[in-house]
Protein backbone atom coordinates (compact mmCIF):
# COMPACT_ATOMS: atom_id res chain seq x y z
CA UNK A 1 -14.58 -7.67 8.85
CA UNK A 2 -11.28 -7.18 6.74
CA UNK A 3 -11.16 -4.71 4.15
CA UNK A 4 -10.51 -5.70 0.57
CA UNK A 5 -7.51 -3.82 0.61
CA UNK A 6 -6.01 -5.17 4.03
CA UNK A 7 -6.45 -8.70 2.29
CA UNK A 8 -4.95 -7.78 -0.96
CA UNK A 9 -1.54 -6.47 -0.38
CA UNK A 10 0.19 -6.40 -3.94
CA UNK A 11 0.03 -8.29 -7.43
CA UNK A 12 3.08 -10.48 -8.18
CA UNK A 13 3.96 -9.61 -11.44
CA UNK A 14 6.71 -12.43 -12.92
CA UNK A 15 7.19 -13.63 -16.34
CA UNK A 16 6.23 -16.93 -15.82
CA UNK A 17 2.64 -14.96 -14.34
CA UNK A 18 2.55 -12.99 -17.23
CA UNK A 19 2.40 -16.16 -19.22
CA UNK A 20 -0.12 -17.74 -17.37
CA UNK A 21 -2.25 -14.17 -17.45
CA UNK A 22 -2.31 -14.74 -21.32
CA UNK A 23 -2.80 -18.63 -21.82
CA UNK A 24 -4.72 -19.87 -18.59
CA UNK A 25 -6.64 -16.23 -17.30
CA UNK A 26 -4.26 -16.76 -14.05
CA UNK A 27 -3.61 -13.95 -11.86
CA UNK A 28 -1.48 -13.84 -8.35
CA UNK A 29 -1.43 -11.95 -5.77
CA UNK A 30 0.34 -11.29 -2.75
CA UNK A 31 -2.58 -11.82 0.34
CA UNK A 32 -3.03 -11.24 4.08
CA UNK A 33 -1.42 -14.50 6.11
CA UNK A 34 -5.07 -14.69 7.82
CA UNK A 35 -7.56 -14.82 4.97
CA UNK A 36 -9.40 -17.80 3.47
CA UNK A 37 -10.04 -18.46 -0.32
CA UNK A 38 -13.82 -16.96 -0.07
CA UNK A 39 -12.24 -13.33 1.61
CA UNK A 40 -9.88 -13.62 -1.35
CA UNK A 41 -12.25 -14.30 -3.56
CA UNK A 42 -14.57 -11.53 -2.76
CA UNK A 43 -11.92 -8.69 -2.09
CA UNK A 44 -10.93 -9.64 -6.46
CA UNK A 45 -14.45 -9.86 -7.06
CA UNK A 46 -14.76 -6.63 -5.64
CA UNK A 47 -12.02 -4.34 -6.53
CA UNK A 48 -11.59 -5.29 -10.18
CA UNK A 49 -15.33 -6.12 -11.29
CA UNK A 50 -14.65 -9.65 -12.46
CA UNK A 51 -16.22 -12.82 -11.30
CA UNK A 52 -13.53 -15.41 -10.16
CA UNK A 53 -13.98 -19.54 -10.62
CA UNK A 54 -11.39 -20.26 -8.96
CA UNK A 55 -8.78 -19.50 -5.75
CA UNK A 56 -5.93 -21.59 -5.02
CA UNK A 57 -2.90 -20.34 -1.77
CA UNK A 58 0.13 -20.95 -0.75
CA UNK A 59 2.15 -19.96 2.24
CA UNK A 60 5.33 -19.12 2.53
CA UNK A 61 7.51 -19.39 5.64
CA UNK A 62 10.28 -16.41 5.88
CA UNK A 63 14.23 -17.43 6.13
CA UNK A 64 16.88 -16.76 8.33
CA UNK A 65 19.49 -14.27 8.03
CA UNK A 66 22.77 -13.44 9.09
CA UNK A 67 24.59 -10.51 8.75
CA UNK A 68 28.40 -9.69 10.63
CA UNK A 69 28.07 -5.99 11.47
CA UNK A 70 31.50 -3.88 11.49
CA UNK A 71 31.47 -1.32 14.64
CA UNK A 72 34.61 0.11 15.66
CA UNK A 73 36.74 -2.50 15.01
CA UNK A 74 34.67 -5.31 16.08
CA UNK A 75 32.98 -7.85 13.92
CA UNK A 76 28.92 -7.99 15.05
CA UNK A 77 26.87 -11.25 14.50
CA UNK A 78 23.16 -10.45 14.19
CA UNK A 79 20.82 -12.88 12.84
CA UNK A 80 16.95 -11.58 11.72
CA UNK A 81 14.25 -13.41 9.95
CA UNK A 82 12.12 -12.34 7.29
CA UNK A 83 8.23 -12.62 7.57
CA UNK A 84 6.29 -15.56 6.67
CA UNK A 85 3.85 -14.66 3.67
CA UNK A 86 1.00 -15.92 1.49
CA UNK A 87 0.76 -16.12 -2.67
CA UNK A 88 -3.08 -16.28 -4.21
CA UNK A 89 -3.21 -17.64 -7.90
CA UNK A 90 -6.55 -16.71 -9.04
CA UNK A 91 -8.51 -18.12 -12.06
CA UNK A 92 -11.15 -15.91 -13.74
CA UNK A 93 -14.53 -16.76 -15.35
CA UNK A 94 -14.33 -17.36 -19.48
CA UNK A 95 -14.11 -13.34 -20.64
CA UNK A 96 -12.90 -11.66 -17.67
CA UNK A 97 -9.55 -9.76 -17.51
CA UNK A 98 -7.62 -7.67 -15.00
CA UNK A 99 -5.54 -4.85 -16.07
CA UNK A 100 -2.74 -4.72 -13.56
CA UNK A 101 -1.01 -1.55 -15.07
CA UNK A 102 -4.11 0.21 -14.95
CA UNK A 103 -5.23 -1.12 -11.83
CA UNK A 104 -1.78 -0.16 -10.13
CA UNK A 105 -2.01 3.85 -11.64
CA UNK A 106 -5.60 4.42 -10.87
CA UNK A 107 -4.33 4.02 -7.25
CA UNK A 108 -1.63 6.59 -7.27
């Protein structure tokens, strides 16, 4: 079994999140390319002590890059690709809240 904190691997924090944390009770995170909305659901459920209505993903495939190297006088091609990832917008219950701030410094 995956550990809550294997499938949770940071909150995205964006303005147009923090607007939806406010008006709708919306939070995202940043999840494990390999879970399923119930793992999700259960790692939030579990970590912050709220009860979630609703999970919704998205994945995200990583781009290619290119990047000329300069090494003693010769220009070096090298091409890389970032990694592929997956975004979690979560919906809590009616009354339920997550502090990210205080979330993110009880941790350190």
């Amino acid at each position: 079994m995956v550990k809550n904190r294997q499938i949770l691997h940071r909150p995205i924090v964006t303005e147009k999140m923090n607007q939806f944390e406010d008006s709708q009770n919306m939070y995202a995170f940043q999840v494990d390319t390999s879970a399923n909305k119930i793992q999700i659901k259960d790692a939030v459920e579990n970590k912050f002590d709220v009860k979630v209505s609703k999970v919704r993903t998205m994945n995200f495939f990583g781009k290619s890059k290119q990047m000329t190297v300069r090494s003693g006088g010769r220009a070096i091609r090298t091409s890389g690709r970032q990694s592929n990832w997956k975004k979690a917008v979560v919906t809590l219950a009616e009354g339920f809240s997550i502090d990210l701030y205080a979330a993110a410094e009880s941790e350190n």
